[in-house]
Structures are given as structure tokens and as C-alpha cells.
C-alpha atoms as a PDB file:
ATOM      1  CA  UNK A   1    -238.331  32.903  76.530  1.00  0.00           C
ATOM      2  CA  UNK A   2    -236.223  34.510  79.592  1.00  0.00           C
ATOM      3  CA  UNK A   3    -233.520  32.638  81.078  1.00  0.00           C
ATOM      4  CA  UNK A   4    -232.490  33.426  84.730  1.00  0.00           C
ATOM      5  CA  UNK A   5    -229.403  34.977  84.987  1.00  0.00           C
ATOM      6  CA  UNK A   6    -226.537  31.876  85.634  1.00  0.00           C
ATOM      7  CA  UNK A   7    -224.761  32.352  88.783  1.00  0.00           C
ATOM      8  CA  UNK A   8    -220.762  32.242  89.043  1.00  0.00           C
ATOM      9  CA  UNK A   9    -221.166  28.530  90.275  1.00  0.00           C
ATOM     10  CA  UNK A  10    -223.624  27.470  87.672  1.00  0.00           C
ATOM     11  CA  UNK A  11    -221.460  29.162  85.038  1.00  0.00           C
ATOM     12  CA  UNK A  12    -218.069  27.276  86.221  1.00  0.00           C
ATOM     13  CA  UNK A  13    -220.058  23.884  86.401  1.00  0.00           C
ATOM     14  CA  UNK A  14    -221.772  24.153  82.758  1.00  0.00           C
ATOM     15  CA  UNK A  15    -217.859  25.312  81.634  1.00  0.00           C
ATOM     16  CA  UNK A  16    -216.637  22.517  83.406  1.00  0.00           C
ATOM     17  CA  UNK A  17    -219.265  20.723  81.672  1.00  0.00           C
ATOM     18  CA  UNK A  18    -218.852  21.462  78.015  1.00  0.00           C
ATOM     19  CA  UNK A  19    -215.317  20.757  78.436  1.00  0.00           C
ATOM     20  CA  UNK A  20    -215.904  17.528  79.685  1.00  0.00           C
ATOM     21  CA  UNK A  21    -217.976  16.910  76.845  1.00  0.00           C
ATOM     22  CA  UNK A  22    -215.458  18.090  74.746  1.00  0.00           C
ATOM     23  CA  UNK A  23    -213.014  15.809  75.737  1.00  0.00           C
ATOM     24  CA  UNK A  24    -215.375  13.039  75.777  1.00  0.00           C
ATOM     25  CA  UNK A  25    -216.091  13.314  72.271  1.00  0.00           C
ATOM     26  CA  UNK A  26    -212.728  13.950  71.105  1.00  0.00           C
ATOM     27  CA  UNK A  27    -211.699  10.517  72.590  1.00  0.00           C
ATOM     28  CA  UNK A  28    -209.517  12.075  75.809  1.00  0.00           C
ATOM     29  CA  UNK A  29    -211.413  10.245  78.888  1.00  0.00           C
ATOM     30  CA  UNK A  30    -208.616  11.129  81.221  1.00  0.00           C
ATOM     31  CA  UNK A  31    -208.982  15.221  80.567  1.00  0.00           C
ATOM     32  CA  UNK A  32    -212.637  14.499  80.669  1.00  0.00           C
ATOM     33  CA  UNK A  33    -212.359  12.505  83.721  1.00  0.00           C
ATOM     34  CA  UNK A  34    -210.531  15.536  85.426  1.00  0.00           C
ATOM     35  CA  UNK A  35    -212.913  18.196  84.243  1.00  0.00           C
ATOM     36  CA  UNK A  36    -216.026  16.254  85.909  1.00  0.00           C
ATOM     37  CA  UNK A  37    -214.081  15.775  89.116  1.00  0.00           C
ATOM     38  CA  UNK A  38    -214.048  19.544  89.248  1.00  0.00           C
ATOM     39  CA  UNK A  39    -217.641  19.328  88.257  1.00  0.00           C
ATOM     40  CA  UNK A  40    -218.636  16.683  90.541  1.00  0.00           C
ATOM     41  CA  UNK A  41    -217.590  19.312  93.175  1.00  0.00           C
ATOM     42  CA  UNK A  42    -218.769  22.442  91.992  1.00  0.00           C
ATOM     43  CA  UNK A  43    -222.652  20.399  91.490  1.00  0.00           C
ATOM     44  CA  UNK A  44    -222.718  17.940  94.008  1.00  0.00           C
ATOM     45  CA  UNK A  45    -224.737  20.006  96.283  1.00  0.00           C
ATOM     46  CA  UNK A  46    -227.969  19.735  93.164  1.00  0.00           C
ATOM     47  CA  UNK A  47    -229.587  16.972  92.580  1.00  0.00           C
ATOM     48  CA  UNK A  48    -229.775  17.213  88.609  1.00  0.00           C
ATOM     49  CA  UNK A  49    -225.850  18.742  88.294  1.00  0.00           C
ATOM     50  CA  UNK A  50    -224.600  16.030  90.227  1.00  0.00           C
ATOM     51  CA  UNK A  51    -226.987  13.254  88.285  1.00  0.00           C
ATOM     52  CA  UNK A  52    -225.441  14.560  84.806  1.00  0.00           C
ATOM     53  CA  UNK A  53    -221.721  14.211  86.394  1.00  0.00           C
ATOM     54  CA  UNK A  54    -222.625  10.704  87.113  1.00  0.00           C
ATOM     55  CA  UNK A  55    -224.048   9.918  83.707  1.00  0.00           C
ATOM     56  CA  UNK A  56    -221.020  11.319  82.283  1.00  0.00           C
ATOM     57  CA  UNK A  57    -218.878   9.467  84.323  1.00  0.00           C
ATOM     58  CA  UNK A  58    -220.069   5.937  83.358  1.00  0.00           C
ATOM     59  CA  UNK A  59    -220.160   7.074  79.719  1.00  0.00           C
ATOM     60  CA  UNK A  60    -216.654   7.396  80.094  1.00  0.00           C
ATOM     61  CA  UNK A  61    -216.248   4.486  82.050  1.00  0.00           C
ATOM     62  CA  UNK A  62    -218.520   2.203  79.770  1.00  0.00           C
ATOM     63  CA  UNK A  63    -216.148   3.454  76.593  1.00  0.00           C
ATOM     64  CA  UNK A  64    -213.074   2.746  78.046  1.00  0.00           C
ATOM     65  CA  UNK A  65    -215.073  -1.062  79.003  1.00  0.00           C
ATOM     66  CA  UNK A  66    -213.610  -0.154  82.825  1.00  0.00           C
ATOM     67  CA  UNK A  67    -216.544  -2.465  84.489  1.00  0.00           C
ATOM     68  CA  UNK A  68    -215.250  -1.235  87.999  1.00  0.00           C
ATOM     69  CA  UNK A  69    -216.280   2.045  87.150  1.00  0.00           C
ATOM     70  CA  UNK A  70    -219.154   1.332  85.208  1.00  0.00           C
ATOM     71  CA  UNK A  71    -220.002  -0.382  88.781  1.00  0.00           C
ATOM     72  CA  UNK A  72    -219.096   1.821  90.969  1.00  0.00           C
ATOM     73  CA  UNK A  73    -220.737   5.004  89.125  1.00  0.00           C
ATOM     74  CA  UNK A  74    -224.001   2.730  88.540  1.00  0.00           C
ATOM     75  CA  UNK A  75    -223.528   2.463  92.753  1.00  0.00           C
ATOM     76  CA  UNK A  76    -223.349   6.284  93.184  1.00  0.00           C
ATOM     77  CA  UNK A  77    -226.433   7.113  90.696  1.00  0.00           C
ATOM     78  CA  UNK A  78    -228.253   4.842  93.169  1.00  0.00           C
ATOM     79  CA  UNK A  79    -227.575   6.222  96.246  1.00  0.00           C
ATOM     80  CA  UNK A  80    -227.744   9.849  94.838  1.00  0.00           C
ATOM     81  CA  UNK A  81    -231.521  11.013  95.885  1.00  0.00           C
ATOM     82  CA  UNK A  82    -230.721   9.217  99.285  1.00  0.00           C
ATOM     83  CA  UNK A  83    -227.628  11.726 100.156  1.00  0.00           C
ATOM     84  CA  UNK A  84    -229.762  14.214  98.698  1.00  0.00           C
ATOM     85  CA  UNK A  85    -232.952  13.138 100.970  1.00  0.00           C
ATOM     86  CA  UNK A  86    -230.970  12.878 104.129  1.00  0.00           C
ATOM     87  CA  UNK A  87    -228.140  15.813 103.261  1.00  0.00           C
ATOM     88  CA  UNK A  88    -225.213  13.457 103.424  1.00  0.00           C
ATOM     89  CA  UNK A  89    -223.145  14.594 100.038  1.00  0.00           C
ATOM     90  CA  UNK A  90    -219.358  14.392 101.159  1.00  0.00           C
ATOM     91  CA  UNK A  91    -218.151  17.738 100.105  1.00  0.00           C
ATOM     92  CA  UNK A  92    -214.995  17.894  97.902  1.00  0.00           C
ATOM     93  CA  UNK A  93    -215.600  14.522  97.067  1.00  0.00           C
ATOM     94  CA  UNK A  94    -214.558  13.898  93.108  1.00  0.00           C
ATOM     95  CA  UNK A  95    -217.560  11.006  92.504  1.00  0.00           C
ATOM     96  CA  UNK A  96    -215.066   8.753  90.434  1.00  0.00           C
ATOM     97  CA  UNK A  97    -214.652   5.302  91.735  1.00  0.00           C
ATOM     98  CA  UNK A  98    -210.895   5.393  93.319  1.00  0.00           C
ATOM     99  CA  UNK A  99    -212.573   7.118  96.435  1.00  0.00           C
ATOM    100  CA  UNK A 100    -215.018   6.117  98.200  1.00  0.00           C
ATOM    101  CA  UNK A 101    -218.412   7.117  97.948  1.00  0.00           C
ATOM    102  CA  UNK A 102    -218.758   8.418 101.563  1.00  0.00           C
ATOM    103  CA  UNK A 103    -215.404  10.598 101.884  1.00  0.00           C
ATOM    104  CA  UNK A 104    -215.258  14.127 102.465  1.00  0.00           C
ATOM    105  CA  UNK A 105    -211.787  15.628 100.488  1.00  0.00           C
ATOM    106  CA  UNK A 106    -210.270  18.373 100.315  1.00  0.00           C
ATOM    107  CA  UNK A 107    -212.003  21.262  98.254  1.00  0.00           C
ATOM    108  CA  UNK A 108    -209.208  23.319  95.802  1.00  0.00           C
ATOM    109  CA  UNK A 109    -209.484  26.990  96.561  1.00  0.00           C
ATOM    110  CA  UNK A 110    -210.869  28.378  93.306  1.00  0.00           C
ATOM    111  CA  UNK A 111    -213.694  25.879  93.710  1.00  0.00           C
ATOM    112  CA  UNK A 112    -214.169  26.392  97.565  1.00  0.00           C
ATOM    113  CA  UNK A 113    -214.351  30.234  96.716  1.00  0.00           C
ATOM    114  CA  UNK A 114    -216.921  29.707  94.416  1.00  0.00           C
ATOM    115  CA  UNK A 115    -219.027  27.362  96.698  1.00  0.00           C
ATOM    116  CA  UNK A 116    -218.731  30.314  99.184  1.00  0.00           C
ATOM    117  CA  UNK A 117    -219.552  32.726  97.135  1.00  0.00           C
ATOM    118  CA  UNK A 118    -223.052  30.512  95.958  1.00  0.00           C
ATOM    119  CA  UNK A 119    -224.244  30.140  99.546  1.00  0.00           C
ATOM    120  CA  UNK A 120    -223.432  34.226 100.382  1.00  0.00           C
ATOM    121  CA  UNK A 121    -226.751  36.132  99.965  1.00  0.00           C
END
């Protein structure tokens, strides 16, 4: 079975990913935490990318028995097909609970150059 080739993006995000993963299972939350903020941004703008960055999230959250998070990620897996439905994903947006769901950020340039480069044909 062929696989379409992975673009730069989707390359960086499953990288992100594994390491993420990575940390997970090696017990680190915080590293992991910081790898699928990275993530969050670099797939926030697909539907099923941004769903696993969730998932992950409140695994983390539910391990370290943070309800707030476990809340607050439970929130954002909710209202996920809506921004995707109506186009309102706050770009640069990390997806973690300390910011609010609805708040654009500031993107870091590696990642910003890589979101530029996805949407160049």
C-alpha cells in the first residue's frame, strides 16, 4: 500500500508527536506538555491533528489527576468541530488550559515558517 508523500508540516507535527508520546510514557508530562503546545499549533488548522493533541492533552492531564485540565481539555474537544465548522481556530494558540480557548498568540518563527510554507502552492 502507497502512502502519500508527508509534507514538511505533517512531518514536524507527527515529530512533535512521537516526542510527546515519548515523554508521556516515560513519565515527563511537562516536556510532553511543551511538545503538544508546538503540536497544537503546527495541527490546529485539521480537524483529526488537532483532535489527537487534545486527547493527548487530557491523558496528561488525567495522570497528573489535574481536574482543571481534565476540564478544560474535555471543554476544547467539545467545541473542536464547531471552530472547525465556522473557521474560528485562534492561530498560535497552545490548546492547554492556562489560555483561553478563544485567544489568538503569538506563532514562534520556525512554526510560522512552516505554516507558510503548508498553505504556499
Amino acid at each position: 500500500m502507497s502512502m502519500a508523500k508527508q509534507t514538511p508540516l505533517g512531518e514536524a507535527f507527527e515529530n512533535t508527536i512521537r516526542e510527546a508520546a515519548d515523554a508521556i510514557n516515560s513519565g515527563d508530562y511537562d516536556y510532553g506538555l511543551s511538545r503538544l503546545e508546538r503540536a497544537h499549533v503546527l495541527g490546529q488548522t485539521r480537524v483529526l491533528r488537532h483532535l489527537r493533541v487534545h486527547v493527548l492533552m487530557l491523558i496528561i492531564a488525567w495522570r497528573k489527576r489535574d481536574i482543571q485540565e481534565c476540564l478544560a481539555q474535555g471543554f476544547r474537544i467539545v467545541l473542536l468541530p464547531i471552530g472547525h465548522l465556522t473557521g474560528r481556530i485562534p492561530p498560535g494558540n497552545p490548546g492547554t488550559g492556562r489560555v483561553s480557548a478563544f485567544a489568538s498568540m503569538p506563532i514562534d518563527p520556525d512554526l510560522a515558517e512552516l505554516l507558510r510554507a503548508d498553505r504556499t502552492p
